[in-house]
C-alpha atoms as a PDB file:
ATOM      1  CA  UNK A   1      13.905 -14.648 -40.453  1.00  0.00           C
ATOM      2  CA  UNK A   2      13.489 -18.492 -41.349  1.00  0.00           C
ATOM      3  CA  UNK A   3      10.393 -20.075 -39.829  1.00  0.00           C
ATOM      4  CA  UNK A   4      10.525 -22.563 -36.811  1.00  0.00           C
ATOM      5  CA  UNK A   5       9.720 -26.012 -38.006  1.00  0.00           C
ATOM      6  CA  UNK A   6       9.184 -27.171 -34.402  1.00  0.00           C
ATOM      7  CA  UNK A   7       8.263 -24.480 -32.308  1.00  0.00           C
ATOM      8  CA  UNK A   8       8.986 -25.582 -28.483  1.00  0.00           C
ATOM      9  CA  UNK A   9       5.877 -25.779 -26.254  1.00  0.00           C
ATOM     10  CA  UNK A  10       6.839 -22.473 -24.337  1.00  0.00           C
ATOM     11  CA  UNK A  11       7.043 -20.323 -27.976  1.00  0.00           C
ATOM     12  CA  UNK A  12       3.829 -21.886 -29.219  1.00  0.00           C
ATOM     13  CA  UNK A  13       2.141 -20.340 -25.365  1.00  0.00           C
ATOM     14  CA  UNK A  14       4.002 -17.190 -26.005  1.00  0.00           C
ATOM     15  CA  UNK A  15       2.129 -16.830 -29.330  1.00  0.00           C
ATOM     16  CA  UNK A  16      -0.692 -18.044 -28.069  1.00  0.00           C
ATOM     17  CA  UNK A  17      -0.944 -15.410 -25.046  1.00  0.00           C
ATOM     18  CA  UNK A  18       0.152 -12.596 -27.538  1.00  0.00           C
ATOM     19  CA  UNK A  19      -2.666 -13.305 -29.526  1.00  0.00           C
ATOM     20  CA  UNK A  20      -5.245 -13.145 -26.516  1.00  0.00           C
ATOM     21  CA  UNK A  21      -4.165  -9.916 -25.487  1.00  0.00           C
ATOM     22  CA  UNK A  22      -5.182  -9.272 -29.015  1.00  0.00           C
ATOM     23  CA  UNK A  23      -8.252 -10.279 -29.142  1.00  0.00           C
ATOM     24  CA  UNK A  24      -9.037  -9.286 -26.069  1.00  0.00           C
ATOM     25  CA  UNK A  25      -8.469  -5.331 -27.372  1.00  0.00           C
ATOM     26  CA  UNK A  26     -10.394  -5.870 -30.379  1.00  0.00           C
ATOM     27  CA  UNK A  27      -7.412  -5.834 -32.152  1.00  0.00           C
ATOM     28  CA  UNK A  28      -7.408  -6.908 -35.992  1.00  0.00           C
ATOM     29  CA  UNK A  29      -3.836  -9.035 -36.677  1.00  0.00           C
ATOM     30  CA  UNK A  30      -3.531  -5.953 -39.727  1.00  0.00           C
ATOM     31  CA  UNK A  31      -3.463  -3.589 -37.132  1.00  0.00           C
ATOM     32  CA  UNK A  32      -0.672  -4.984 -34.835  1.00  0.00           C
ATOM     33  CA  UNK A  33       0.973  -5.299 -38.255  1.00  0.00           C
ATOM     34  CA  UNK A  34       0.670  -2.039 -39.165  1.00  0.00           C
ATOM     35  CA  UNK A  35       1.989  -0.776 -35.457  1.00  0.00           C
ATOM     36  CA  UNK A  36       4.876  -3.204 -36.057  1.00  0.00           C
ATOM     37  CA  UNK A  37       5.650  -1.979 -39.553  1.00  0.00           C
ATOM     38  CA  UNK A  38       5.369  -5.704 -40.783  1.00  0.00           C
ATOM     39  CA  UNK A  39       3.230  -7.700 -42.494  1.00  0.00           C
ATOM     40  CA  UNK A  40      -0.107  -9.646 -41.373  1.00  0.00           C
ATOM     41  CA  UNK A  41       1.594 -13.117 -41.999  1.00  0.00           C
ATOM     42  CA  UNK A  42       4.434 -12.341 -39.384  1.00  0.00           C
ATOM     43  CA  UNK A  43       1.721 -11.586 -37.248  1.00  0.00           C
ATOM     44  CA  UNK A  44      -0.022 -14.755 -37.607  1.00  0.00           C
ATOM     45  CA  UNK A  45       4.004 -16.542 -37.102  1.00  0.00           C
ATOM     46  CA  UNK A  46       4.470 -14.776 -34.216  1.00  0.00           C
ATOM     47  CA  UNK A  47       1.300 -15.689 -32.562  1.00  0.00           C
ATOM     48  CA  UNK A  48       1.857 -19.409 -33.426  1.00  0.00           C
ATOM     49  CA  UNK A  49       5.566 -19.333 -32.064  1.00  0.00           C
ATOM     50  CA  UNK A  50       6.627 -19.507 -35.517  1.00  0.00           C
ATOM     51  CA  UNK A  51       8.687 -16.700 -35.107  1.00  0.00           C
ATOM     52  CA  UNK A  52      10.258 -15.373 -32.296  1.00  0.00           C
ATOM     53  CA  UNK A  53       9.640 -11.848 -30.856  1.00  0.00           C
ATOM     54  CA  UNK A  54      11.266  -9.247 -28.917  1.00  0.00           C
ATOM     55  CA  UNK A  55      10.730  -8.283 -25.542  1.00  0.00           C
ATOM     56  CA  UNK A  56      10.372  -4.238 -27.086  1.00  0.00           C
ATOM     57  CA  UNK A  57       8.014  -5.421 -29.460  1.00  0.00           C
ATOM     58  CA  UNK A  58       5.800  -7.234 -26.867  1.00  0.00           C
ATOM     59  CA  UNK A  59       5.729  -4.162 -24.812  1.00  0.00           C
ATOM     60  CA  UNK A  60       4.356  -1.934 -28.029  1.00  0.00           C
ATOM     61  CA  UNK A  61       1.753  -4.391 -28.190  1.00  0.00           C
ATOM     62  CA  UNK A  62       0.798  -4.439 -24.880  1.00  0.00           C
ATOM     63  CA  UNK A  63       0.580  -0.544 -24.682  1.00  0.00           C
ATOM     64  CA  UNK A  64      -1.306  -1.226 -28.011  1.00  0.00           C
ATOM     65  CA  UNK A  65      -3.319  -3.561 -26.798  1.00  0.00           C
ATOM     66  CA  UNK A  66      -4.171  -1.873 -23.551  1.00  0.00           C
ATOM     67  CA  UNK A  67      -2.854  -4.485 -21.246  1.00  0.00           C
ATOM     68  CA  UNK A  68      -1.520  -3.048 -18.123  1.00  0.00           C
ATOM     69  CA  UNK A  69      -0.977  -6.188 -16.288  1.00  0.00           C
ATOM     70  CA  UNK A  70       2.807  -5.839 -15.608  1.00  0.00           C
ATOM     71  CA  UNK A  71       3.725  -9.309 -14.359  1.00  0.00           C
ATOM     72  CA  UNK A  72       2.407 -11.091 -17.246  1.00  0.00           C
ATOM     73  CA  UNK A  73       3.625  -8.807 -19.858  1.00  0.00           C
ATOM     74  CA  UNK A  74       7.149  -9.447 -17.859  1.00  0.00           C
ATOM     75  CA  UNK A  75       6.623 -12.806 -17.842  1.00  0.00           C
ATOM     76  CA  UNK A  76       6.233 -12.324 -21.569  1.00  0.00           C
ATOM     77  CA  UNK A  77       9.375 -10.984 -22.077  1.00  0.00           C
ATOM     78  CA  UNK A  78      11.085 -13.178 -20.154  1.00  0.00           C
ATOM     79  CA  UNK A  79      10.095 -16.241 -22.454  1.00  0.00           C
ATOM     80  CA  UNK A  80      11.002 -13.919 -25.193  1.00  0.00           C
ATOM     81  CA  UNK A  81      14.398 -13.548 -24.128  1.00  0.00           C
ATOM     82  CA  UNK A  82      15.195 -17.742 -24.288  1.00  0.00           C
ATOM     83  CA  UNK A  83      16.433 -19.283 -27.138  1.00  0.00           C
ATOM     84  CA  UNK A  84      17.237 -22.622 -27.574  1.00  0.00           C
ATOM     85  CA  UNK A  85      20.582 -24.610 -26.128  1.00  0.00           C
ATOM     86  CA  UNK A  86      20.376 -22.593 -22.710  1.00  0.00           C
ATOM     87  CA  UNK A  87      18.420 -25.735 -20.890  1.00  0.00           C
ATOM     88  CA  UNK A  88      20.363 -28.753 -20.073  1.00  0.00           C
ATOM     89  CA  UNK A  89      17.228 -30.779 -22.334  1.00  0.00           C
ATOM     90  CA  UNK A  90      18.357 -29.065 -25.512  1.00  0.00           C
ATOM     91  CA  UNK A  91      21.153 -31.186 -25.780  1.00  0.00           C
ATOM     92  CA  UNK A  92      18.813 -34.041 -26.280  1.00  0.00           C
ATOM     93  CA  UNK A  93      17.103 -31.930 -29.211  1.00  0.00           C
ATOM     94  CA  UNK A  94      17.270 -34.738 -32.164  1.00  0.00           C
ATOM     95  CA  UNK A  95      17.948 -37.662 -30.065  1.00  0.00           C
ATOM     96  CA  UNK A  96      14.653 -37.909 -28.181  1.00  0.00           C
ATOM     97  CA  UNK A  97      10.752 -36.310 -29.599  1.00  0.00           C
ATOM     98  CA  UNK A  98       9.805 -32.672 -28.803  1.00  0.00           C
ATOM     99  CA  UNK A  99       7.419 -33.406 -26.167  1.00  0.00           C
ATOM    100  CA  UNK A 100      10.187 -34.783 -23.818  1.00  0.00           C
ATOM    101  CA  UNK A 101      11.995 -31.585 -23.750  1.00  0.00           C
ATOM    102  CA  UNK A 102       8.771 -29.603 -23.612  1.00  0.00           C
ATOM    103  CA  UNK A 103       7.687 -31.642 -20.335  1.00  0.00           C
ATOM    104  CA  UNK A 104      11.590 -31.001 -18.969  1.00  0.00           C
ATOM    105  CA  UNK A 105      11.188 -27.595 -19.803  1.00  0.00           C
ATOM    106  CA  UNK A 106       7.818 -27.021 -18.168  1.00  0.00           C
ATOM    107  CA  UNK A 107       8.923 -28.535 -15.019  1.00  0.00           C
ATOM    108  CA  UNK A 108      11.944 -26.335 -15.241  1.00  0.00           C
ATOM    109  CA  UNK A 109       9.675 -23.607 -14.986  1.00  0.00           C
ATOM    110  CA  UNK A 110       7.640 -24.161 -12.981  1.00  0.00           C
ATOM    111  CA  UNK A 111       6.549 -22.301  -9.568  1.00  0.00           C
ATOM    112  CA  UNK A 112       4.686 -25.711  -8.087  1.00  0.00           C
ATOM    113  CA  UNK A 113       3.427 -28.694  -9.948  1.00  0.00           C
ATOM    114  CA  UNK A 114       0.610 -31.363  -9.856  1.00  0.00           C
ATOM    115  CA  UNK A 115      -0.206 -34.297 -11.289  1.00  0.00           C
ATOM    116  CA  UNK A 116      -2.339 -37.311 -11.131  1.00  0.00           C
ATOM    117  CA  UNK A 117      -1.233 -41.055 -12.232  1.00  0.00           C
ATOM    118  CA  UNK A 118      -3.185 -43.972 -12.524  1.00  0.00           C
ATOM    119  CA  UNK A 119      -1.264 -46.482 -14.072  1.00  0.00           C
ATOM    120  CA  UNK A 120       2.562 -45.188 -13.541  1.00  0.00           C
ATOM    121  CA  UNK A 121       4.662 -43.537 -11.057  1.00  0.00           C
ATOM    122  CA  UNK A 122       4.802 -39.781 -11.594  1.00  0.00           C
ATOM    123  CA  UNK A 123       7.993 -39.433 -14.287  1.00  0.00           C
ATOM    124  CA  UNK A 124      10.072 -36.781 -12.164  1.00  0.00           C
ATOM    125  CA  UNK A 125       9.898 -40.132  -9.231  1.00  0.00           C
ATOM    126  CA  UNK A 126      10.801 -42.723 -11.787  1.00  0.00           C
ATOM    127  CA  UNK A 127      14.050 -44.749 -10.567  1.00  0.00           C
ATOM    128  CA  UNK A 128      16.341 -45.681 -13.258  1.00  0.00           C
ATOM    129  CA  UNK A 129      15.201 -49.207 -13.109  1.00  0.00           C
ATOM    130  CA  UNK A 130      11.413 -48.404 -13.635  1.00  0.00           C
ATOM    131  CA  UNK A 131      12.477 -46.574 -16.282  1.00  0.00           C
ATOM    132  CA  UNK A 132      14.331 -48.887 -18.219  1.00  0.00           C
ATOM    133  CA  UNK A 133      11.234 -51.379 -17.707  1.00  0.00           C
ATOM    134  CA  UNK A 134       9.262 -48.564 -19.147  1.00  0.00           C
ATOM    135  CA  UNK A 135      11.163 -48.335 -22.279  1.00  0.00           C
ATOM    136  CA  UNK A 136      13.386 -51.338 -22.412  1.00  0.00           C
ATOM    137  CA  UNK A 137      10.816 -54.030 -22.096  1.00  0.00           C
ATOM    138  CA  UNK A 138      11.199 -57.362 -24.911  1.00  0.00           C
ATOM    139  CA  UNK A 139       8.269 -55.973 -26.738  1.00  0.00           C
ATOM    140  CA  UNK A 140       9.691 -51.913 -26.865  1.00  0.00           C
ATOM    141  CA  UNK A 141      10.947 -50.823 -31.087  1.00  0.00           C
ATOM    142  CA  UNK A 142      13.386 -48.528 -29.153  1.00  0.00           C
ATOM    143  CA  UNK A 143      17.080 -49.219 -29.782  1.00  0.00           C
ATOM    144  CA  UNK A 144      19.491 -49.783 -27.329  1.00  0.00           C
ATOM    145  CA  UNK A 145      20.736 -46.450 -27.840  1.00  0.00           C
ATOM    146  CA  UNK A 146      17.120 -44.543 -27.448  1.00  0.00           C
ATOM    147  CA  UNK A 147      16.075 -46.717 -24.454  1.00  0.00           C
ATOM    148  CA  UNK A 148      19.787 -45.301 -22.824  1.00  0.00           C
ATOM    149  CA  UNK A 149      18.877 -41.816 -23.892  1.00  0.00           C
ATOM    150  CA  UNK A 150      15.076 -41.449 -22.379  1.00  0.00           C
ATOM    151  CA  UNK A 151      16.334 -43.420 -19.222  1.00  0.00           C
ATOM    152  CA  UNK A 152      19.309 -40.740 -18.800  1.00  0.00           C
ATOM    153  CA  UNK A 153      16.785 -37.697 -19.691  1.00  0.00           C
ATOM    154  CA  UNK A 154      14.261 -38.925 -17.012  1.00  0.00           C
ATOM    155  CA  UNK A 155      17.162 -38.909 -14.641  1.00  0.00           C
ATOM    156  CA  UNK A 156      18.176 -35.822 -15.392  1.00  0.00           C
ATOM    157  CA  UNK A 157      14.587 -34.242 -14.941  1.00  0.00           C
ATOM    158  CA  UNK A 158      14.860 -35.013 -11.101  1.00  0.00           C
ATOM    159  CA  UNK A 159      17.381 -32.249 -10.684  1.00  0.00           C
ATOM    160  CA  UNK A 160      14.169 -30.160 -10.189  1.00  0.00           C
ATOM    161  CA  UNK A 161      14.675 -31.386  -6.834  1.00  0.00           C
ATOM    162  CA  UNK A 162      17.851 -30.400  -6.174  1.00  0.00           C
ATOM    163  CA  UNK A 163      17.966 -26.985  -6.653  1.00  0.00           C
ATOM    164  CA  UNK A 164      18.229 -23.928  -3.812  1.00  0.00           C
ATOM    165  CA  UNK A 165      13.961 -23.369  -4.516  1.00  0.00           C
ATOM    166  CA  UNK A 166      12.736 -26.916  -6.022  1.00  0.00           C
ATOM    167  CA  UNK A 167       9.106 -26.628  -6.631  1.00  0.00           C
ATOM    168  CA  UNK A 168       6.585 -27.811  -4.667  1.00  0.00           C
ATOM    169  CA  UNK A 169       5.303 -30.864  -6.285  1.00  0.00           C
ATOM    170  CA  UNK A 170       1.903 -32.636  -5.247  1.00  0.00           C
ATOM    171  CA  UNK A 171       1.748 -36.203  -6.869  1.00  0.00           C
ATOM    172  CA  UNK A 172      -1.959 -37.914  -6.766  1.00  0.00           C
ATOM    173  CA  UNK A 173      -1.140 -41.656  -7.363  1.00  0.00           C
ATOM    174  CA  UNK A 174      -3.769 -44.345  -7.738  1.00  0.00           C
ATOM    175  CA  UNK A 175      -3.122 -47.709  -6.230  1.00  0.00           C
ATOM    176  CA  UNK A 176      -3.366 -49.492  -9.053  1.00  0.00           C
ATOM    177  CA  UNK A 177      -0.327 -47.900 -10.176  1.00  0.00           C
ATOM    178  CA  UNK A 178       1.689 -48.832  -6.953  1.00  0.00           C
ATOM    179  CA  UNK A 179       0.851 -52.771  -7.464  1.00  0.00           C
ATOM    180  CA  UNK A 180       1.927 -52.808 -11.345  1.00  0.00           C
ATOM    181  CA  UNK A 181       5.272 -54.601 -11.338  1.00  0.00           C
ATOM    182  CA  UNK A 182       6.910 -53.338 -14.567  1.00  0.00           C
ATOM    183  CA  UNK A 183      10.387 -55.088 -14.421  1.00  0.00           C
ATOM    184  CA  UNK A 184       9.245 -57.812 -11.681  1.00  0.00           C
ATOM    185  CA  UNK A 185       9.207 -57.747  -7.992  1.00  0.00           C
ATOM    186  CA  UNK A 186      12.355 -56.297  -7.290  1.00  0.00           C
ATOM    187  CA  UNK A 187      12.569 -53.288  -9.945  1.00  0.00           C
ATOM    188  CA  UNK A 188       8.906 -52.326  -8.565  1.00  0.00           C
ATOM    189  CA  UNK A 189       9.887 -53.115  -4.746  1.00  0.00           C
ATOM    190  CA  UNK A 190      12.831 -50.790  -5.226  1.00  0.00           C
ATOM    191  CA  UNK A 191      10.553 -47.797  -6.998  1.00  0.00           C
ATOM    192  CA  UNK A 192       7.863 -47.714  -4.302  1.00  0.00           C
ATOM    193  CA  UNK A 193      11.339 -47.752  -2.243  1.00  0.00           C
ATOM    194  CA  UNK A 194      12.054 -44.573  -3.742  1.00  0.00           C
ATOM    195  CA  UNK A 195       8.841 -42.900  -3.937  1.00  0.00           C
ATOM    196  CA  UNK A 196       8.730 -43.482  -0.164  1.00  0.00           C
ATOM    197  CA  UNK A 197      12.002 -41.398   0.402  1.00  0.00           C
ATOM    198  CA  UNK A 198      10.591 -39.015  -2.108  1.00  0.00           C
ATOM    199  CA  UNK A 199       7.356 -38.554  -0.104  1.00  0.00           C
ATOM    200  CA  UNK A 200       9.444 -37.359   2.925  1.00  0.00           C
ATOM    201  CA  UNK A 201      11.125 -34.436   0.868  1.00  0.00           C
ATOM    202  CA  UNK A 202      10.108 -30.983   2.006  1.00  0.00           C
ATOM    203  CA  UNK A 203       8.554 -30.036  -1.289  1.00  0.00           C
ATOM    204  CA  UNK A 204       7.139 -33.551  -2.429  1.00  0.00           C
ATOM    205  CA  UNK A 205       3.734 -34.416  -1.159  1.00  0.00           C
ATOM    206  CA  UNK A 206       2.476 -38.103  -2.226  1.00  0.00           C
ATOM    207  CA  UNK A 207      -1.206 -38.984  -2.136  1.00  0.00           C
ATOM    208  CA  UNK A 208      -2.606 -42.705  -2.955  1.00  0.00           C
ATOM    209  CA  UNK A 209      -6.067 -43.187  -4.256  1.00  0.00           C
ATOM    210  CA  UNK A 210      -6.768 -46.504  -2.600  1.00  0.00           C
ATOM    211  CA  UNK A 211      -9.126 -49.236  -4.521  1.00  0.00           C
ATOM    212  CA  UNK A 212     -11.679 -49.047  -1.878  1.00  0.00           C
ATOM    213  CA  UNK A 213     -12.188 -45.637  -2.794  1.00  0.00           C
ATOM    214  CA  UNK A 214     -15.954 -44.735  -4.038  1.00  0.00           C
ATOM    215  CA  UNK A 215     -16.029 -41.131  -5.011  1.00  0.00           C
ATOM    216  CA  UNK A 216     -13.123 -41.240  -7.303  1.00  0.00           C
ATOM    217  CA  UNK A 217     -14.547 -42.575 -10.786  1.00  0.00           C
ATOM    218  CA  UNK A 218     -12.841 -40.225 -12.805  1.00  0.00           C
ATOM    219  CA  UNK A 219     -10.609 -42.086 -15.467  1.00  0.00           C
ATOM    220  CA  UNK A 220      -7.593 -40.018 -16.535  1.00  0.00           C
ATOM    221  CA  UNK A 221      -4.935 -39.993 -19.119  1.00  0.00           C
ATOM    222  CA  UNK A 222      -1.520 -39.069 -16.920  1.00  0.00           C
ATOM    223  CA  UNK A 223      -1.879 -35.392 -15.980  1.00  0.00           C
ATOM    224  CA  UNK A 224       0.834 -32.786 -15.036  1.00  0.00           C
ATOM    225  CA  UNK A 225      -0.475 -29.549 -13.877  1.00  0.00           C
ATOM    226  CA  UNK A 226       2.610 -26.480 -13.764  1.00  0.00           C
ATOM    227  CA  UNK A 227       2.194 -23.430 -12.297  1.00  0.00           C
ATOM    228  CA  UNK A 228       3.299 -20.111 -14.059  1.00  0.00           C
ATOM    229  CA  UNK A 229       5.150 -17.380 -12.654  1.00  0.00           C
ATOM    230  CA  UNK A 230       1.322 -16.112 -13.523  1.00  0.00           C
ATOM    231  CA  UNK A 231      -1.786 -17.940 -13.458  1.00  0.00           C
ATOM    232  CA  UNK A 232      -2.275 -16.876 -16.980  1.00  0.00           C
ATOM    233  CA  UNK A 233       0.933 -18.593 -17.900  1.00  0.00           C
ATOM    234  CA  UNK A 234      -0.239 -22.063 -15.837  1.00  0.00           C
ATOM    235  CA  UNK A 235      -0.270 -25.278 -18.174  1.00  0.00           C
ATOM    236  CA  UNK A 236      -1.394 -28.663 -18.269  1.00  0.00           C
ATOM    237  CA  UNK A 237       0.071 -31.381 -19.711  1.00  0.00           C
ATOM    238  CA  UNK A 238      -1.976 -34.326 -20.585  1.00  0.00           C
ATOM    239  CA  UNK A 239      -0.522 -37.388 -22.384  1.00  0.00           C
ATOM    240  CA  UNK A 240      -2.559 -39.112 -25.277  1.00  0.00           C
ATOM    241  CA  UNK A 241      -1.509 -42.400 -27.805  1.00  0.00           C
ATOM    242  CA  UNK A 242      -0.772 -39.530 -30.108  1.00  0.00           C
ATOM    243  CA  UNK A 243       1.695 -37.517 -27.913  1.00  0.00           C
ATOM    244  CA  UNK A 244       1.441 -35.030 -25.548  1.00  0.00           C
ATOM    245  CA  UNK A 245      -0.748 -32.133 -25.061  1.00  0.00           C
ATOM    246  CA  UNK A 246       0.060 -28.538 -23.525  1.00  0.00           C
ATOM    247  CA  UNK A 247      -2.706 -26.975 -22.842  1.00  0.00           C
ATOM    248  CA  UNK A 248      -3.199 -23.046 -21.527  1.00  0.00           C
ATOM    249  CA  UNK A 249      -6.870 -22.014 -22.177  1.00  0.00           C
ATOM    250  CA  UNK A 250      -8.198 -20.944 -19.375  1.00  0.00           C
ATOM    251  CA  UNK A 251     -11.643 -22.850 -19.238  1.00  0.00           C
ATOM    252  CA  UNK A 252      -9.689 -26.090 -19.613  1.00  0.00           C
ATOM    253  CA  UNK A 253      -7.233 -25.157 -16.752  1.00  0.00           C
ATOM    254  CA  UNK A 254      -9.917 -24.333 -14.223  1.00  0.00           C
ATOM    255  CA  UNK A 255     -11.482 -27.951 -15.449  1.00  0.00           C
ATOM    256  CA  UNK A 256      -7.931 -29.588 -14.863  1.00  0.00           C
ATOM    257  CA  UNK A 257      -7.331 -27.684 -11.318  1.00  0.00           C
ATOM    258  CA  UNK A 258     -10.943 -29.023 -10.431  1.00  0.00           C
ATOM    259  CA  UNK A 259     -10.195 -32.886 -11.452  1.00  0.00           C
ATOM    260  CA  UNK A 260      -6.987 -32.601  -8.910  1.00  0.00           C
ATOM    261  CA  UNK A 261      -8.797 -31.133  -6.485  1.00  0.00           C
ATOM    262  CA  UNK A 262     -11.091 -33.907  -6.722  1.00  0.00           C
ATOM    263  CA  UNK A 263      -8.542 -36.796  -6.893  1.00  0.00           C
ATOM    264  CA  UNK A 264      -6.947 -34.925  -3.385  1.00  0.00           C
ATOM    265  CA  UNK A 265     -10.235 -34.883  -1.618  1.00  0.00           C
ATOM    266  CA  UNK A 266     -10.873 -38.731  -2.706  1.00  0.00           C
ATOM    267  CA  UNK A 267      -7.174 -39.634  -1.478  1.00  0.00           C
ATOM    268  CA  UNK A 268      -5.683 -40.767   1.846  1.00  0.00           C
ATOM    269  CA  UNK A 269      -3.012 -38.506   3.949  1.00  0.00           C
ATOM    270  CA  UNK A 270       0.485 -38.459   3.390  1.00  0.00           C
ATOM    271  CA  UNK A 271       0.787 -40.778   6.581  1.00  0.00           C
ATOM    272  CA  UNK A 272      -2.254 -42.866   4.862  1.00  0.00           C
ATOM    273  CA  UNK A 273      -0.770 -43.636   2.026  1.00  0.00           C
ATOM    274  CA  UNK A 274       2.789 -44.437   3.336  1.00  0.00           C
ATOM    275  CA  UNK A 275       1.574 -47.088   5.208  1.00  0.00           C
ATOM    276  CA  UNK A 276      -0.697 -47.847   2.366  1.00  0.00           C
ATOM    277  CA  UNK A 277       2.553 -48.217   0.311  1.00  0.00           C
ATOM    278  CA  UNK A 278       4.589 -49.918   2.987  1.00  0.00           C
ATOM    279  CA  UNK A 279       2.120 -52.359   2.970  1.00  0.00           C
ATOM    280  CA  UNK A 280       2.590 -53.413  -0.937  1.00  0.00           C
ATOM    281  CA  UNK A 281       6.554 -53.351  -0.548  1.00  0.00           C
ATOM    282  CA  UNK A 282       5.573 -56.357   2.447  1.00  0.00           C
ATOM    283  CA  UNK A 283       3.327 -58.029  -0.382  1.00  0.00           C
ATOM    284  CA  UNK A 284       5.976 -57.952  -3.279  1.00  0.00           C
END
């Protein structure tokens, strides 16, 4: 079986979980070879989503390993079971980088999401305008062709939204990112527009950090917190200048669930910060 040369985001967590429940038995990577009647270095692939693994084989281990945790090892399977070109984002797979369709992806799947955004509109809220500022502007590198392609893809990430059970979605935005006016006056008047409508869905909840806030000193890269099916399986996404980050250890997680905890306490209400965001439309 030929190695993955760009393991997806949700194989490189399947690994990674595989090789907890290792570890967590005491388990040498030798001996889950040796139970698998394969060799230590498919071990190590599997465990860094190099290679993929079936659902029978993840149930051996977890007898082997002693887990009895049903739901996860489920959960487990049921990640085992994908392959690529059965999401709608794999058809952007060479057109746009990896970490878009991992963030499409993890939305996809998730039971509830988070975030917290201090300089842009959450990217699920993003109208096609804002967007195109986003990636268009006179000083982008992006061809025409690219700018068209992430503009369409963020689109099509809003179909979260749309479905029979769209996830609950909790968006922390800081003010400042309300009064940035990428595009001009009338590109940001129309996405605070949006993002009103969007804060009277039934599953969208949208929180502003005002400026007069004093508690909130916490400076944040843009942060996207997705709920798993189980809370071993939750993730956070965190973007850096070097791309984007999935992370699903469980120390950093509990540090991530605490910093949005702490940007909800230091926010206004949802009626708060509509009027708070009515109030910048007036000004623009």
């Amino acid at each position: 079986m030929p190695l993955r040369e760009n393991p997806t985001a949700r194989q490189v967590r399947l690994g990674a979980e595989l090789r907890k429940l290792r570890e967590l038995a005491g388990r040498t990577a030798r001996e889950a070879a040796g139970l698998l009647s394969t060799d230590q270095a498919k071990i190590s692939h599997m465990e860094s989503g190099r290679i993929g693994v079936s659902k029978e084989r993840i149930r051996r281990l977890a007898v082997f390993y002693s887990c009895d945790d049903v739901k996860l090892v489920d959960a487990l399977c049921v990640i085992a079971g994908e392959s690529r070109g059965q999401g709608w984002w794999d058809e952007y797979r060479g057109v746009l980088p990896p970490d878009f369709l991992n963030i499409a992806e993890l939305e996809h799947h998730a039971t509830c999401l988070r975030s917290v955004q201090t300089l842009n509109v959450p990217g699920v809220l993003q109208t096609e305008e804002y967007v195109r500022a986003l990636h268009g502007s006179s000083a982008s590198t992006f061809p025409a062709a690219e700018v068209d392609a992430r503009v369409e893809f963020r689109m099509r990430r809003r179909r979260i939204f749309e479905r029979d059970d769209p996830p609950p979605f909790k968006a922390i935005v800081h003010e400042a990112a309300l009064r940035m006016r990428f595009g001009g006056r009338e590109v940001a008047r129309g996405q605070l527009e949006y993002l009103l409508e969007a804060s009277e869905w039934p599953t969208v909840t949208v929180r502003v950090i005002p400026f007069t806030n004093e508690d909130f000193i916490e400076v944040t890269s843009p942060l996207l917190y997705a709920g798993g099916v189980v809370p071993q399986l939750d993730t956070a996404q965190i973007d850096s200048p070097v791309g984007g980050l999935f992370i699903g250890a469980a120390a950093e997680l509990a540090k991530y669930r605490r910093l949005l905890d702490s940007a909800e306490q230091s926010s206004l209400s949802e009626m708060e910060s509509r009027h708070l965001i009515r109030r910048i439309v007036r000004e623009l």
